[in-house]
Each structure stands twice: as C-alpha cells, then as structure tokens.
C-alpha atoms as a PDB file:
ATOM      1  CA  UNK A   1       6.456 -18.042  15.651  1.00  0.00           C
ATOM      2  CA  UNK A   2       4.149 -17.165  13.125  1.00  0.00           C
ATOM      3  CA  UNK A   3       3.213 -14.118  11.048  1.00  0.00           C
ATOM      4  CA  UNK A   4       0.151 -13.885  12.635  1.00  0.00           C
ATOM      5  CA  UNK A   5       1.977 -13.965  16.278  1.00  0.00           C
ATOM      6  CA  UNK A   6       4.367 -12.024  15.680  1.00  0.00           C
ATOM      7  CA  UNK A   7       3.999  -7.995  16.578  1.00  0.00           C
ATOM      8  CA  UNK A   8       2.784  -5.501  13.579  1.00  0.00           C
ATOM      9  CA  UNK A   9       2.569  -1.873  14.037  1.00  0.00           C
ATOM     10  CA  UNK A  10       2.240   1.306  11.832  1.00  0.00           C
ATOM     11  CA  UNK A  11       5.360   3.913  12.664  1.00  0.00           C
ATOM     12  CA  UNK A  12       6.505   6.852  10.928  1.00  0.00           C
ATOM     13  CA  UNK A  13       9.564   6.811   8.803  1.00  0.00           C
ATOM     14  CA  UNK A  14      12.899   6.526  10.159  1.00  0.00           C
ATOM     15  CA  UNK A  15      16.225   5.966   8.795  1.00  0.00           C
ATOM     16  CA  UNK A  16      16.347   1.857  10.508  1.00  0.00           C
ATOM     17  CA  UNK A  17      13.108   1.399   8.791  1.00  0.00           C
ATOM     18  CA  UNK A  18      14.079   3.274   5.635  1.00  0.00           C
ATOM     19  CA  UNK A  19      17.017   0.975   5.076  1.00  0.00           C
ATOM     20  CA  UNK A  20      14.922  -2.518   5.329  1.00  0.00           C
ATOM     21  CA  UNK A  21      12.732  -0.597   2.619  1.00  0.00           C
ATOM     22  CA  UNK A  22      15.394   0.080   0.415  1.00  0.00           C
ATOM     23  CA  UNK A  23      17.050  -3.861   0.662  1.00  0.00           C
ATOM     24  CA  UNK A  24      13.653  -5.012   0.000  1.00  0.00           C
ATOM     25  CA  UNK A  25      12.284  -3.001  -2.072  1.00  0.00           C
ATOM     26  CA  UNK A  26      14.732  -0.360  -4.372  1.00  0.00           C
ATOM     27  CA  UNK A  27      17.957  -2.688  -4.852  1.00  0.00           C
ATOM     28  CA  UNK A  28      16.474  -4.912  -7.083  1.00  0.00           C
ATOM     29  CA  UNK A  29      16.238  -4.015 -10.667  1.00  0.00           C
ATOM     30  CA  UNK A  30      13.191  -5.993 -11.565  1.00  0.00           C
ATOM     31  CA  UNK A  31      11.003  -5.647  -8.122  1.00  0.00           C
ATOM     32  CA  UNK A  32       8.254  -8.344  -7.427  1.00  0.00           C
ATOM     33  CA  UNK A  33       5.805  -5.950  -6.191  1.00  0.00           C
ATOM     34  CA  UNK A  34       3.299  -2.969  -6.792  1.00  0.00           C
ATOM     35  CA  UNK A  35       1.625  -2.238 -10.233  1.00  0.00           C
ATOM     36  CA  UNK A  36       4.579  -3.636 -12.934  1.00  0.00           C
ATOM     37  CA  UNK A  37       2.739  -1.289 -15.295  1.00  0.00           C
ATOM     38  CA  UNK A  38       3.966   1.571 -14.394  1.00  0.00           C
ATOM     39  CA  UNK A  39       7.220   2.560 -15.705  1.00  0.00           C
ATOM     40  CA  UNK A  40       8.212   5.215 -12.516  1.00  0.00           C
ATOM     41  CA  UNK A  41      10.282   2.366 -10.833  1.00  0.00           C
ATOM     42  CA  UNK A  42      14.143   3.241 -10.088  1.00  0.00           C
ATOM     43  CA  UNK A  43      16.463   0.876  -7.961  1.00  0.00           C
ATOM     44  CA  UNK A  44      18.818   2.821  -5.942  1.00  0.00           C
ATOM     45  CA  UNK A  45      22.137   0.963  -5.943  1.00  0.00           C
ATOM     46  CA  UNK A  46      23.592   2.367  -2.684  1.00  0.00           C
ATOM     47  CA  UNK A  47      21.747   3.574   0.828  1.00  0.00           C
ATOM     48  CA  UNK A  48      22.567   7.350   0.265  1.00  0.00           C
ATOM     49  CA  UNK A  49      21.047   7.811  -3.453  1.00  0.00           C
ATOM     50  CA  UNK A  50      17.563   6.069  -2.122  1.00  0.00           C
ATOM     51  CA  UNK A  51      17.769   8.280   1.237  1.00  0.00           C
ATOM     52  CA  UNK A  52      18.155  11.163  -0.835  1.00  0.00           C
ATOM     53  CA  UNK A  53      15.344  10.588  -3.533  1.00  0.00           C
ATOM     54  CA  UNK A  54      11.837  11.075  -3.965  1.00  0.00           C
ATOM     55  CA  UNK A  55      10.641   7.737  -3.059  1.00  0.00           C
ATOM     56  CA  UNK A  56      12.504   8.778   0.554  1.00  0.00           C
ATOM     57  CA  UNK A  57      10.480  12.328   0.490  1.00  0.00           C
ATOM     58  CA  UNK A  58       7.530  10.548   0.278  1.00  0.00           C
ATOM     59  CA  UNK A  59       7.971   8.088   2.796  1.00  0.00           C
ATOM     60  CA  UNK A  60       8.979  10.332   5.213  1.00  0.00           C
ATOM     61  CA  UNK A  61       5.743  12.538   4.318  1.00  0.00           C
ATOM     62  CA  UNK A  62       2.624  12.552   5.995  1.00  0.00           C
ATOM     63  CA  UNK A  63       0.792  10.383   3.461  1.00  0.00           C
ATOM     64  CA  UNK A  64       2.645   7.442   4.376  1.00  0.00           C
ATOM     65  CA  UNK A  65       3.445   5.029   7.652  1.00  0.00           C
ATOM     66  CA  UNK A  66       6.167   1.979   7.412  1.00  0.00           C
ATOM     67  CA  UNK A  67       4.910  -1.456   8.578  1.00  0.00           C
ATOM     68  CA  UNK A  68       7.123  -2.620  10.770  1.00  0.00           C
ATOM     69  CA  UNK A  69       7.087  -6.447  11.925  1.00  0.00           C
ATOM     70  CA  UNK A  70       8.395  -7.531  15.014  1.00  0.00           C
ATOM     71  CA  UNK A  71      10.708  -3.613  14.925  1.00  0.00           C
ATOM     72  CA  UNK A  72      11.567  -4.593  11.242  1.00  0.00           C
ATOM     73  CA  UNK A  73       9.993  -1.802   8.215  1.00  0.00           C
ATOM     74  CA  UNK A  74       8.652  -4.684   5.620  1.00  0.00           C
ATOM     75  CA  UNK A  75       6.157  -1.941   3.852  1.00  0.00           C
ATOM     76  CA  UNK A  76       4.352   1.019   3.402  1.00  0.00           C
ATOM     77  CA  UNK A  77       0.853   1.893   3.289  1.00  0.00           C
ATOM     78  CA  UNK A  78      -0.219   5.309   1.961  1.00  0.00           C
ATOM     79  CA  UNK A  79      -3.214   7.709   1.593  1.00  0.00           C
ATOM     80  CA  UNK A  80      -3.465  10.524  -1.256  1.00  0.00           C
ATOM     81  CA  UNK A  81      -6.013  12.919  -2.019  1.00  0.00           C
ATOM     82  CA  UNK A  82      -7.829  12.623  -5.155  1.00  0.00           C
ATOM     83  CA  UNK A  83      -9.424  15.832  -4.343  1.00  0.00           C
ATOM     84  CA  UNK A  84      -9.872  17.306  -0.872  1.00  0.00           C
ATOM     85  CA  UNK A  85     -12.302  19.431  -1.068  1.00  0.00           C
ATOM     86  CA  UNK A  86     -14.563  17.076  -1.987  1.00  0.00           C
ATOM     87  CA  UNK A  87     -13.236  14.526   0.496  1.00  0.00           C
ATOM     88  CA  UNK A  88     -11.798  11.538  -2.006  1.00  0.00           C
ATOM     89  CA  UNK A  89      -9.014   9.882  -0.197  1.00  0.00           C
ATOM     90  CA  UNK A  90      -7.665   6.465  -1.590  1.00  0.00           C
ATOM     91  CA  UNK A  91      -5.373   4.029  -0.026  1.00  0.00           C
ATOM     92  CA  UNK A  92      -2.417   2.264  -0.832  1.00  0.00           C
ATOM     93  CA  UNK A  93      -0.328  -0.753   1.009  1.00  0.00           C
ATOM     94  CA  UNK A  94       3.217  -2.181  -0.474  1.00  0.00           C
ATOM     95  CA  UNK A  95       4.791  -5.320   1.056  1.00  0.00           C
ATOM     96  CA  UNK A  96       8.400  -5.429  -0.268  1.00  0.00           C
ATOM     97  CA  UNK A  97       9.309  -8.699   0.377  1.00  0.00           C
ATOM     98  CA  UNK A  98       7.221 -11.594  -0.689  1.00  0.00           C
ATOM     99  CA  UNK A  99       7.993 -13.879   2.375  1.00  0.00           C
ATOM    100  CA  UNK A 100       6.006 -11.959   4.362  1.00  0.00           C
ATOM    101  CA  UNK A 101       3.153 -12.333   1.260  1.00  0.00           C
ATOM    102  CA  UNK A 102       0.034 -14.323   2.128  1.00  0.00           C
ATOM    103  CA  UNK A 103       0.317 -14.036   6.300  1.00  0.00           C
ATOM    104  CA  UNK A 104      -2.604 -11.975   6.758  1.00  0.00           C
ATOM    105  CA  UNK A 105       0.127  -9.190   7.109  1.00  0.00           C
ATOM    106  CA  UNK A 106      -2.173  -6.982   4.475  1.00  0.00           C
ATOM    107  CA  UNK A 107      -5.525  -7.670   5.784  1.00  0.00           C
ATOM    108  CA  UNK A 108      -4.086  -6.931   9.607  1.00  0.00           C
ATOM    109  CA  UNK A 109      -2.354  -3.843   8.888  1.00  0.00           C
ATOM    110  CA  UNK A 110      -5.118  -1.904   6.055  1.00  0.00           C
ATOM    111  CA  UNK A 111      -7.549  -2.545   9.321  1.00  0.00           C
ATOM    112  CA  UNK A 112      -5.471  -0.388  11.642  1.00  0.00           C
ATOM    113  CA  UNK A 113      -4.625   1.843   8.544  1.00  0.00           C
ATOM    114  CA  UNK A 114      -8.397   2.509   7.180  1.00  0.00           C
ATOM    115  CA  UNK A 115     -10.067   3.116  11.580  1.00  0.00           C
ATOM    116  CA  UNK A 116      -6.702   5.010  11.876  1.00  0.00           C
ATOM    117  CA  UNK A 117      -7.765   7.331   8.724  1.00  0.00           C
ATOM    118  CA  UNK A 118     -11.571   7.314   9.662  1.00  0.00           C
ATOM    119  CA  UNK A 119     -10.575   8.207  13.111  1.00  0.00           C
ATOM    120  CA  UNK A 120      -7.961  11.118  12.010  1.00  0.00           C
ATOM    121  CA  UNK A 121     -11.317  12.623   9.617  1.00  0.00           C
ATOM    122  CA  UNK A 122     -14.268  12.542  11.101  1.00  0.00           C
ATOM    123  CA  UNK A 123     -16.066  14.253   8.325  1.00  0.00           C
ATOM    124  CA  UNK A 124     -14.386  11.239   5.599  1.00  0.00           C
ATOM    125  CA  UNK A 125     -17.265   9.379   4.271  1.00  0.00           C
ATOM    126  CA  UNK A 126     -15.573   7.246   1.850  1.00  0.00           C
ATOM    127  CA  UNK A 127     -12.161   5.342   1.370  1.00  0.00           C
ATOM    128  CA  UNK A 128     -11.223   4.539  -2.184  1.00  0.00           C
ATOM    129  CA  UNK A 129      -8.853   1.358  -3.002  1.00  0.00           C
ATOM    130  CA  UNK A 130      -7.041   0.806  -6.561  1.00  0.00           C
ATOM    131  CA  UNK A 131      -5.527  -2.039  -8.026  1.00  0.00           C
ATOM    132  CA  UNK A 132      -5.367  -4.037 -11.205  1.00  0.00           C
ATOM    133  CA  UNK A 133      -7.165  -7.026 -12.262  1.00  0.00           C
ATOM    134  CA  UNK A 134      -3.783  -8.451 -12.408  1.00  0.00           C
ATOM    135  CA  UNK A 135      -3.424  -8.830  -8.709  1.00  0.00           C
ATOM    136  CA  UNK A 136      -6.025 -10.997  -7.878  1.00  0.00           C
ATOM    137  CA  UNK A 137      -4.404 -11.171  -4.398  1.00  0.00           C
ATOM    138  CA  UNK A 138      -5.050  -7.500  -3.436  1.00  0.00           C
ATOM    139  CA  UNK A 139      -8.846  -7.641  -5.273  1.00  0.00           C
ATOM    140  CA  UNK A 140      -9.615 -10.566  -2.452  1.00  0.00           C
ATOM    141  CA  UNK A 141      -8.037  -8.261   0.539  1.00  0.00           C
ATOM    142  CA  UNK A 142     -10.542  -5.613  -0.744  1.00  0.00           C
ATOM    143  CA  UNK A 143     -13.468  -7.634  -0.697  1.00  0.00           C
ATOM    144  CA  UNK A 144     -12.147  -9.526   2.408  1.00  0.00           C
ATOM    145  CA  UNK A 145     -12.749  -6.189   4.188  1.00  0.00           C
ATOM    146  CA  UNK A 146     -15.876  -5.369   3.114  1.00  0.00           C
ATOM    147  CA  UNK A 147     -15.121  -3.114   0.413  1.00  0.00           C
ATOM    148  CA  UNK A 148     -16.973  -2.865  -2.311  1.00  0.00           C
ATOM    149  CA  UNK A 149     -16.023  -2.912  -6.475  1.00  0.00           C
ATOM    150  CA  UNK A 150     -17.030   0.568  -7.673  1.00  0.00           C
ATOM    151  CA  UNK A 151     -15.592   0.432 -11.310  1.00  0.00           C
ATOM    152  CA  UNK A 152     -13.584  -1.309 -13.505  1.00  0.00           C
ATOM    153  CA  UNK A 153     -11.976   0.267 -16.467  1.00  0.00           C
ATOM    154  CA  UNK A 154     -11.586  -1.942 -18.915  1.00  0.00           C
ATOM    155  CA  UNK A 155      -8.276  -2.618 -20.848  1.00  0.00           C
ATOM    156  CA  UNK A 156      -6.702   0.422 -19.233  1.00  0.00           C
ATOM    157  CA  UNK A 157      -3.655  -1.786 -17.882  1.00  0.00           C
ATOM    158  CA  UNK A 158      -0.727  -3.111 -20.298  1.00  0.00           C
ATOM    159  CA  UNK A 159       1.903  -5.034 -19.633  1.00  0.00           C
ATOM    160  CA  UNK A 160       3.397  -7.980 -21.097  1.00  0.00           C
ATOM    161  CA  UNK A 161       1.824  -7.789 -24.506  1.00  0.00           C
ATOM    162  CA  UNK A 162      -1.620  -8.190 -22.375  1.00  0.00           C
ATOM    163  CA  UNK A 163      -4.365  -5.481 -21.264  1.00  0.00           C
ATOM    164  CA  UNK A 164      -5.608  -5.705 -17.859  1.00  0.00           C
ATOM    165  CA  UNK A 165      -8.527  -3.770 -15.887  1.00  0.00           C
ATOM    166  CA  UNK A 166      -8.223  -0.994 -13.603  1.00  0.00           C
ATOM    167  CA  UNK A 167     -10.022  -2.309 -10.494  1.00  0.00           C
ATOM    168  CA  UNK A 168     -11.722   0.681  -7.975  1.00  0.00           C
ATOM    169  CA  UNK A 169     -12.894  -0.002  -4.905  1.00  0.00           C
ATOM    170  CA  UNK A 170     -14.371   1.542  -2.172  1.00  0.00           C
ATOM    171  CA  UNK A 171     -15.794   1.792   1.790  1.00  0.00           C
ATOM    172  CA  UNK A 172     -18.217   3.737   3.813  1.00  0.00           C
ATOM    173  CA  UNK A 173     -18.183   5.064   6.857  1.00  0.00           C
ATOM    174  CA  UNK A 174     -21.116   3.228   8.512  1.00  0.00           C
ATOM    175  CA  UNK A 175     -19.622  -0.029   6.529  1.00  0.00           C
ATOM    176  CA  UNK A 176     -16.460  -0.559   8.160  1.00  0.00           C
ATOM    177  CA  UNK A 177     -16.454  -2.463  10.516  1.00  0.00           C
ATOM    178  CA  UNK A 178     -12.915  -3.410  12.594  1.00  0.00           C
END
C-alpha cells in the first residue's frame, strides 16, 4: 500500500503517539529534520526524560496535533501566535522520519491543518509559513498550496560555514482553496 493509500489523520497528543515521536525524532543525536540552524535541539536518551521535557509540554499543548499514519504519530504540525491581537498566526509541520519524506504526507496533512485553523477562527485572515532557503523541499509545499513568498531575509541563516535566507510565506482567507 502506498503513502498516499494509506490513512492520515491529525490527533491530539498521547503517550502511544508520543513514543513514535521520541524514536523518530529525540533519540538521535544529529536529527535529519527541522531548521539544523538552530542550536535548541536535545536528544532524550530514555522515554521518561523526553515525556517529562519541554518538547513533551508542547506537544501535548494546544498549539500542536501529532500526524498519525495508519494509528502510527510520524509528526507534528504546529500553530503559534506572532501576535494575537493583531491576528498573525504561523504554521509549522515536522516529519521525523524521512521514509515517510516525499509521499505527499506534507502537502495532505498542512491542507487539513490550515481549513482546520481557518475553520477554528473565523475572524483569521492570514496564515504565515517559515522556512529556510535551505529546504527547498518545504519552499515547493508552500507554493504547491498556493501560498505566496512574502519576504526573504537575506543571509539571516548560518550553518555549515554558509548563510542561507529566511523564507516567509503566507495565505489568505479567500485564497485557500482545499
């Protein structure tokens, strides 16, 4: 069966789901995924010391759901506030494991995630998206779904002994379409 058969679904947090996070995604000590740039990563060598650490707070929040394929958590995706009073609400997604990279899995699951966040604000006129010109996978999901660039900050990225752009992207309201 493929990816694309196979069922995906948004879910809150729970321990099941918690531990296929943590095997994919805070054992290793040099992870494959997210923005390498930042220096906030922290692998978690048992069960217990992820389950009791922030990364576990803020799953369990209400800024995050767990992507679960086929009953199995592969990811996360998130919304934060930039500022809500004046309504600017960005996005996030994280797929752990890179087998389940280049499926459609993203694509699929940030177009439940961004009607599911319209739906839950009805006065939200805008969805903001931010990545790095070094993941030129995640620029092509954002234009895939219609969002468009809004800025790029140039040489605002290091890592590796190279600079890299901060990428900003963003939706309307009366431009998504699902």
């Amino acid at each position: 069966m493929t990816q694309k058969n196979k069922l995906l679904t948004l879910s809150s947090f729970n321990s099941q789901y918690l531990k296929h996070i943590w095997r994919d995604g805070f054992q290793d000590e040099n992870p494959k995924w997210n923005a390498p740039y930042f220096n906030d990563y922290h692998a978690y060598p048992s069960f217990s010391q992820f389950e009791h650490s922030p990364i576990t707070d803020y799953l369990l929040s209400n800024s995050c759901k767990c992507i679960c394929l086929d009953g199995k958590g592969i990811g996360m995706v998130s919304k934060n506030w930039i500022d809500e009073v004046t309504r600017w609400l960005e996005i996030g997604i994280v797929i752990y494991n890179p087998i389940y990279w280049h499926g459609g899995i993203g694509s699929r699951v940030l177009k439940i995630w961004i009607s599911e966040i319209f739906d839950q604000y009805p006065e939200l006129e805008h969805i903001g998206l931010t990545t790095w010109s070094g993941n030129p996978r995640m620029i092509h999901l954002a234009q895939k779904l219609g969002f468009k660039k809004e800025a790029q900050i140039r040489k605002v990225r290091f890592y590796k002994e190279k600079y890299y752009d901060c990428m900003k992207y963003g939706i309307l309201r009366d431009e998504w379409i699902n």
